[in-house]
C-alpha atoms as a PDB file:
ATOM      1  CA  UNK A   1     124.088  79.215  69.698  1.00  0.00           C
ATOM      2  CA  UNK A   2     122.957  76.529  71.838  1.00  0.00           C
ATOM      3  CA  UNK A   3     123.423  73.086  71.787  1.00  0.00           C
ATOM      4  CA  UNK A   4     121.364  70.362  73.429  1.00  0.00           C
ATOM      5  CA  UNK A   5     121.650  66.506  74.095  1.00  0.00           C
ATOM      6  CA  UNK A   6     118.252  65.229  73.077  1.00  0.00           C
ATOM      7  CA  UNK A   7     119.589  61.903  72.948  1.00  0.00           C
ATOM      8  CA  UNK A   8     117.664  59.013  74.439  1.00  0.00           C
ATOM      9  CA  UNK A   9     119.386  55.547  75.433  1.00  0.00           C
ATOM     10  CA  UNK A  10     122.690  55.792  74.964  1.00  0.00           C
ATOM     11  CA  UNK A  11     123.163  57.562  71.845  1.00  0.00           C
ATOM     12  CA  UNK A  12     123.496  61.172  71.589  1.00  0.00           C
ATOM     13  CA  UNK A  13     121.536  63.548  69.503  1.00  0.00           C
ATOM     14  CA  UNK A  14     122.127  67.053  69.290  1.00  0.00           C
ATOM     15  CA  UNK A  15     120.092  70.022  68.247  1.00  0.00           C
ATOM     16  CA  UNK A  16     121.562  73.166  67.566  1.00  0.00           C
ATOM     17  CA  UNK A  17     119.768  76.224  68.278  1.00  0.00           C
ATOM     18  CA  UNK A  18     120.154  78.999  65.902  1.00  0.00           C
ATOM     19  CA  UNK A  19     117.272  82.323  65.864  1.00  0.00           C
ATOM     20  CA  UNK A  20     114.865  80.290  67.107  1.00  0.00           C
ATOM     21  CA  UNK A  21     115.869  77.599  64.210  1.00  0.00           C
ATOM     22  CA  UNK A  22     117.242  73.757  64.740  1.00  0.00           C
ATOM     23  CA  UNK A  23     119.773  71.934  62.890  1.00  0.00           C
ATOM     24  CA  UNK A  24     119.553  68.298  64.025  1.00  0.00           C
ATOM     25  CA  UNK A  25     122.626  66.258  64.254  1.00  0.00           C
ATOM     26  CA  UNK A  26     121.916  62.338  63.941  1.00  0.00           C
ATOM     27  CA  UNK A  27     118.620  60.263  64.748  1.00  0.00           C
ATOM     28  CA  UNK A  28     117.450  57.700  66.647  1.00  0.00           C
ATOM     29  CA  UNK A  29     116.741  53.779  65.802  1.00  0.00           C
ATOM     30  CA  UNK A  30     113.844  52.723  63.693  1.00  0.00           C
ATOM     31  CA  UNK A  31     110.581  53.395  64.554  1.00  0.00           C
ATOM     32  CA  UNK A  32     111.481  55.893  67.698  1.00  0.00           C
ATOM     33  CA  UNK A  33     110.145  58.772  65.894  1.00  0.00           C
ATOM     34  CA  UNK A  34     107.369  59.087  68.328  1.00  0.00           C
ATOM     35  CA  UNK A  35     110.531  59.192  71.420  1.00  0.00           C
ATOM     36  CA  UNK A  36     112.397  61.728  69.220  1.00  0.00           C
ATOM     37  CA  UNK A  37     109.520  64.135  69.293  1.00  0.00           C
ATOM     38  CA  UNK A  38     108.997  63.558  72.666  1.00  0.00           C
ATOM     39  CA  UNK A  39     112.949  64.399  73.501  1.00  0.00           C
ATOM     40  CA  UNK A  40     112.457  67.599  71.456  1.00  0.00           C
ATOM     41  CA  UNK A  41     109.312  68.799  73.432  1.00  0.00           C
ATOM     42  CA  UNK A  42     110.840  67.827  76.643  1.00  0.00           C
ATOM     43  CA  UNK A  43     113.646  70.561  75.939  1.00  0.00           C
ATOM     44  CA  UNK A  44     110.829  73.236  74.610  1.00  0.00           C
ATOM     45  CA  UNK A  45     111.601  72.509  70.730  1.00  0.00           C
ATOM     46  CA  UNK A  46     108.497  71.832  68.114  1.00  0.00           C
ATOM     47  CA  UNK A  47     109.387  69.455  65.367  1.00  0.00           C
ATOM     48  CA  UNK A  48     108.371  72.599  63.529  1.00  0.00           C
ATOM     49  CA  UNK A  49     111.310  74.460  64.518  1.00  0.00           C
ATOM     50  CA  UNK A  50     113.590  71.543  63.261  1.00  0.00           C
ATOM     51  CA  UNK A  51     114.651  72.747  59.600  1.00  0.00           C
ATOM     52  CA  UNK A  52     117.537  70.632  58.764  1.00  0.00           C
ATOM     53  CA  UNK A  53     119.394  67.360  59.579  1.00  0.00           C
ATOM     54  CA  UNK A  54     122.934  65.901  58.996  1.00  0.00           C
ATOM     55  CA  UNK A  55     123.606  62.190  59.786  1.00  0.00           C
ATOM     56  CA  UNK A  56     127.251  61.461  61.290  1.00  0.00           C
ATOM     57  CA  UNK A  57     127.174  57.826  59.689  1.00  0.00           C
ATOM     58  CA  UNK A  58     125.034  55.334  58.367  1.00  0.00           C
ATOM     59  CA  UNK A  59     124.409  53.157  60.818  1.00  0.00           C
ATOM     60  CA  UNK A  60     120.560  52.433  62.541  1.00  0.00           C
ATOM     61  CA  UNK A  61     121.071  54.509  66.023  1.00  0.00           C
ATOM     62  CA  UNK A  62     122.315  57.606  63.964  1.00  0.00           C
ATOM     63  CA  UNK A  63     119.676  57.514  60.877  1.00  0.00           C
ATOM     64  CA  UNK A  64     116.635  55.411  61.797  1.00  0.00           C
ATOM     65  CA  UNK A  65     114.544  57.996  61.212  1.00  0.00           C
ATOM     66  CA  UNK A  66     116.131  60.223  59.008  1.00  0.00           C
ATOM     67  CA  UNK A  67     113.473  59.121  56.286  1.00  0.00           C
ATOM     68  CA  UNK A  68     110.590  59.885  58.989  1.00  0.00           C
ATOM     69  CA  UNK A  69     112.026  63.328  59.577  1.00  0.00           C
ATOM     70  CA  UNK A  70     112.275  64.191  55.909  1.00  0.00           C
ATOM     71  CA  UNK A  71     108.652  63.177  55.387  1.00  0.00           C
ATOM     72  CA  UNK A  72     107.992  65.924  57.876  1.00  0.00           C
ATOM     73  CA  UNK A  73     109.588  68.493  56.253  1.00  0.00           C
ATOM     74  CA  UNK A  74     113.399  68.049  57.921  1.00  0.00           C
ATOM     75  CA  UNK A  75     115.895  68.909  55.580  1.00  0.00           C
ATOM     76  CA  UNK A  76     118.507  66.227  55.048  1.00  0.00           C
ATOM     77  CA  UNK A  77     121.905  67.547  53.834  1.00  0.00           C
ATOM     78  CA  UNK A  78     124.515  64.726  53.204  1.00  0.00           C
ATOM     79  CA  UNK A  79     127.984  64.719  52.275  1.00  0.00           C
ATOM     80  CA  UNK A  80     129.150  64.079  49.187  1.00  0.00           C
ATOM     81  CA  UNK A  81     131.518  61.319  50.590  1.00  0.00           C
ATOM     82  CA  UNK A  82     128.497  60.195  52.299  1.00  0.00           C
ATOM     83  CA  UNK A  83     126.350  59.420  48.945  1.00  0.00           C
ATOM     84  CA  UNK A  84     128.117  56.361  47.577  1.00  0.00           C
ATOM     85  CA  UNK A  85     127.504  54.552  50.864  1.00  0.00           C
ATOM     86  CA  UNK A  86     123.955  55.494  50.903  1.00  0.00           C
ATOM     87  CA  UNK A  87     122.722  52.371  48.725  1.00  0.00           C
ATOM     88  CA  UNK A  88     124.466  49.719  50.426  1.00  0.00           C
ATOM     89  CA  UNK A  89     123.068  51.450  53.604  1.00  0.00           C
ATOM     90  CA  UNK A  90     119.402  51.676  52.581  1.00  0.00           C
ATOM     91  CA  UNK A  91     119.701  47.907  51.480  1.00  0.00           C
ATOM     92  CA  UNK A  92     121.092  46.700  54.710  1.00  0.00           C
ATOM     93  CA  UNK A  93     118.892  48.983  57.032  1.00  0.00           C
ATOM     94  CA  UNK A  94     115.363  48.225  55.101  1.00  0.00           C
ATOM     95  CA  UNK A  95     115.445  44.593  56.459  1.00  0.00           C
ATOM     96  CA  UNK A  96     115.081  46.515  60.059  1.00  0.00           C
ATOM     97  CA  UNK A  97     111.654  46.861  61.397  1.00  0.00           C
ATOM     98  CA  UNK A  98     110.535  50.122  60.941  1.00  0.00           C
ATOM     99  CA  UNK A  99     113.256  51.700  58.920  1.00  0.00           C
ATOM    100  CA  UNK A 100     112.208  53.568  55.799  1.00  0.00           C
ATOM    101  CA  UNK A 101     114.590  54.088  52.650  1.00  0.00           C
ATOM    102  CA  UNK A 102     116.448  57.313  52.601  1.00  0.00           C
ATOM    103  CA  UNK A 103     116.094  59.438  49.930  1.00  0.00           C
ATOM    104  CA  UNK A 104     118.009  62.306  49.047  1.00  0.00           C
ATOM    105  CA  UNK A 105     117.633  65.984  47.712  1.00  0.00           C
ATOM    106  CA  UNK A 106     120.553  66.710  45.310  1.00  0.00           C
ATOM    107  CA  UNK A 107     120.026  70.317  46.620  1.00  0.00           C
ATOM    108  CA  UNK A 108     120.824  68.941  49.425  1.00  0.00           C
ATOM    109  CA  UNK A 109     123.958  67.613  48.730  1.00  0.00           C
ATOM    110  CA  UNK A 110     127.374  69.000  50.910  1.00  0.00           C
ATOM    111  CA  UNK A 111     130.702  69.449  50.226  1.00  0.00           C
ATOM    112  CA  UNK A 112     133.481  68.815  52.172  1.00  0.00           C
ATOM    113  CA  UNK A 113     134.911  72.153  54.466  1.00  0.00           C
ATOM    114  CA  UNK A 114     132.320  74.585  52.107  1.00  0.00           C
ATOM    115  CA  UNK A 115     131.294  76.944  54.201  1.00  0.00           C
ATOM    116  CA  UNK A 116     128.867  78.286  52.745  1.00  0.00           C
ATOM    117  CA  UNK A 117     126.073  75.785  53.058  1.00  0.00           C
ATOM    118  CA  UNK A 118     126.232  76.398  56.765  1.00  0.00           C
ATOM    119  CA  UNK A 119     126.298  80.205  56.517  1.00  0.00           C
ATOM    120  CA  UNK A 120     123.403  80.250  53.793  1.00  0.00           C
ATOM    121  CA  UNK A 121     121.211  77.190  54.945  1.00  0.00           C
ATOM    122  CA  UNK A 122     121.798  77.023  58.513  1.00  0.00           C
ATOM    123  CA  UNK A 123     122.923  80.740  59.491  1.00  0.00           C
ATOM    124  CA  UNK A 124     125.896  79.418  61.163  1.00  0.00           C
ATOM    125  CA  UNK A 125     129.703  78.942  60.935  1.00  0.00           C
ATOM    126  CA  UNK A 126     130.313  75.787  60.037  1.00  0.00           C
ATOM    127  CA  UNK A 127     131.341  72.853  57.484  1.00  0.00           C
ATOM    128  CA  UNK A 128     131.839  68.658  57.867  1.00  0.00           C
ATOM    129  CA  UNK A 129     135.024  66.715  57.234  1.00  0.00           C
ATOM    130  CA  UNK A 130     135.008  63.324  56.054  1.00  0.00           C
ATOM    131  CA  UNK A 131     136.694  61.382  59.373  1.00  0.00           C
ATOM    132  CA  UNK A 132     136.598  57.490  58.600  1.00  0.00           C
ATOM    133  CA  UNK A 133     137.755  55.033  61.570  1.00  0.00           C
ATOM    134  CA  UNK A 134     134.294  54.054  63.011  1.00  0.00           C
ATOM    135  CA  UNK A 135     133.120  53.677  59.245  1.00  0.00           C
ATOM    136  CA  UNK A 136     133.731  54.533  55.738  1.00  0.00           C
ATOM    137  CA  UNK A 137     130.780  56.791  55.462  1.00  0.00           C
ATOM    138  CA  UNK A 138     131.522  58.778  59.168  1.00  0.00           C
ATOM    139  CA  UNK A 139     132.078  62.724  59.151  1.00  0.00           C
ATOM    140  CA  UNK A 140     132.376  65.112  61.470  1.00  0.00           C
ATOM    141  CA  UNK A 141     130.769  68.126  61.812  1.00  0.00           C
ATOM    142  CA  UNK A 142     132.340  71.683  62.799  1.00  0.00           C
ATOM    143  CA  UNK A 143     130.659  74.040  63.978  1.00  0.00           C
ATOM    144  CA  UNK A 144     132.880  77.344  64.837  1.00  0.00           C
ATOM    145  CA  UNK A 145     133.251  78.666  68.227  1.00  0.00           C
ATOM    146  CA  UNK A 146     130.953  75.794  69.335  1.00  0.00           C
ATOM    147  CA  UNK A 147     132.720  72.706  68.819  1.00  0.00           C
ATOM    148  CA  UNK A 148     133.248  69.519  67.036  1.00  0.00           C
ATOM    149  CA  UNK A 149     130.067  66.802  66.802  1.00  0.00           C
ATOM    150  CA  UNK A 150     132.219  62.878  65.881  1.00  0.00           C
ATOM    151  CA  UNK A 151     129.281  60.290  65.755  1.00  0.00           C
ATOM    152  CA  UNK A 152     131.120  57.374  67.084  1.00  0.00           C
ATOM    153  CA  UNK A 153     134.455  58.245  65.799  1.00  0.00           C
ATOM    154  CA  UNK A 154     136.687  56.350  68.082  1.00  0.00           C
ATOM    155  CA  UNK A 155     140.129  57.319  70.117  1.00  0.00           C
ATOM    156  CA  UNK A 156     143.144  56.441  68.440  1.00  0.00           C
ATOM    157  CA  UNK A 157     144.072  52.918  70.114  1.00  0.00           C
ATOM    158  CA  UNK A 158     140.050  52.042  70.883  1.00  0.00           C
ATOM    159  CA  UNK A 159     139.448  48.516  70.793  1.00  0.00           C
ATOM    160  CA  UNK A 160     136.160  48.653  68.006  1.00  0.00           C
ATOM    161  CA  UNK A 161     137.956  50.608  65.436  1.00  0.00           C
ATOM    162  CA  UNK A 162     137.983  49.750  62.041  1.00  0.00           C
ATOM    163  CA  UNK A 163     141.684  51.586  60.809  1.00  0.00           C
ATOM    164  CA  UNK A 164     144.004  53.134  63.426  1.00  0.00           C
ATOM    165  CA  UNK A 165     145.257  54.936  60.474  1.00  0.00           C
ATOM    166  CA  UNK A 166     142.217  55.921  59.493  1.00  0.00           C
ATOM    167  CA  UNK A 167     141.340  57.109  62.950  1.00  0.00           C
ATOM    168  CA  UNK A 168     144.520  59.192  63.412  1.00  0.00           C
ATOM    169  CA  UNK A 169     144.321  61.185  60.336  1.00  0.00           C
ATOM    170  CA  UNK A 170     140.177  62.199  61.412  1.00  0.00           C
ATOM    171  CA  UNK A 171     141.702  63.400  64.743  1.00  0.00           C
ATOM    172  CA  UNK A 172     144.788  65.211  63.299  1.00  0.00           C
ATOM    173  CA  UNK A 173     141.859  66.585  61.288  1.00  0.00           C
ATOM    174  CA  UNK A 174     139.586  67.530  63.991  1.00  0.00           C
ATOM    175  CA  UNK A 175     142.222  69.064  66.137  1.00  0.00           C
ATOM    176  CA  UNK A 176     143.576  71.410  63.396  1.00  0.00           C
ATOM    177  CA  UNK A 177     140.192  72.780  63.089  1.00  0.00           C
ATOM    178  CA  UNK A 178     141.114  74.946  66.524  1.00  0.00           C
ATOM    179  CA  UNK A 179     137.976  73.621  68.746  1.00  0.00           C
ATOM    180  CA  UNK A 180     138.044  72.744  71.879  1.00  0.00           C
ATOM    181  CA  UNK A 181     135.074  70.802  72.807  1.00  0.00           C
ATOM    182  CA  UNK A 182     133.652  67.560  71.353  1.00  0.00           C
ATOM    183  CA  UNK A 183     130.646  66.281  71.104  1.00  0.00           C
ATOM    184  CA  UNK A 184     130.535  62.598  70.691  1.00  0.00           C
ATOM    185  CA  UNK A 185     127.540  60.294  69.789  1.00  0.00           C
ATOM    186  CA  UNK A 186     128.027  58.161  72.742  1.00  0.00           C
ATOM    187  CA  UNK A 187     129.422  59.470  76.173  1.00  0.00           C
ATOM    188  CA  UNK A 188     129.909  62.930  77.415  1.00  0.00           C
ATOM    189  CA  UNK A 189     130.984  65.984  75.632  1.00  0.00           C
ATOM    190  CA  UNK A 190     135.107  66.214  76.272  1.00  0.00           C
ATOM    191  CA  UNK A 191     137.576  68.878  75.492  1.00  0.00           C
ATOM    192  CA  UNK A 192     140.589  67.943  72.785  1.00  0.00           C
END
């Protein structure tokens, strides 16, 4: 598996490289669909290729163009967790230029720490956690013997974080998963 940093600006994005196949981890802003594709060609990968998607949070930088994506045939699988946030989402993101409502597949719809969603959708070892701190909504994604991929969950004692609690319980999480290397969406990857 290989994993690459199409992010542009100062947001990560990653795409996971699996047979030839991509799962896309978080989206850019509102209306950058055109720079997204443009990321993915600079690192060899046709939109084409791109099969399915899974949004870290809610927020504009990670699921501008989640909407976009699905209107090109992107798969969007969401957590369960993730669902009940999606309306007040939608109704605070439409009044950004550019965004378009999410919709959602209830095929599309993940558990928490199944397994078998990654193995049978993606082909890969893998599941999300729920991990609030940055946000209600936030989850992690795990993907085995490749690492862990946080969105813009914070460090326990960061200055913009919602719950300290909150924060370390997701990283008591993460690190009893076993992996090594994080991915965050802002920064450099890091090793727990």
């Amino acid at each position: 598996m290989n994993v690459i940093n199409i992010g542009y600006g100062s947001t990560n994005y990653y795409a996971i490289e699996h047979q030839k196949k991509y799962l896309l981890i978080d989206t850019g802003m509102p209306g950058t669909l055109g720079k997204m594709t443009s990321q993915l060609r600079k690192y060899g990968i046709n939109l084409n290729a791109v099969h399915h998607l899974i949004v870290t949070h809610f927020h504009p930088d990670h699921c501008g163009i989640a909407q976009e994506l699905q209107s090109l045939g992107v798969e969007l699988m969401i957590s369960r967790t993730q669902l009940s946030f999606l309306e007040s989402a939608n109704n605070f993101l439409k009044k950004l230029h550019n965004y378009k409502e999410i919709e959602v597949n209830p095929n599309n719809i993940i558990n928490e720490n199944d397994k078998s969603v990654f193995t049978n959708r993606f082909g890969i070892p893998g599941y999300i956690l729920h991990t609030p701190g940055h946000s209600e909504d936030s989850i992690s994604i795990i993907i085995e013997g490749v690492g862990i991929f946080t969105g813009d969950l914070p460090f326990p004692n960061h200055y913009m974080i919602e719950s300290n609690e909150k924060v370390d319980i997701s990283w008591s999480q993460l690190r009893s998963t076993n992996e090594k290397k994080v991915f965050p969406g802002h920064g450099d990857p890091f090793s727990l």
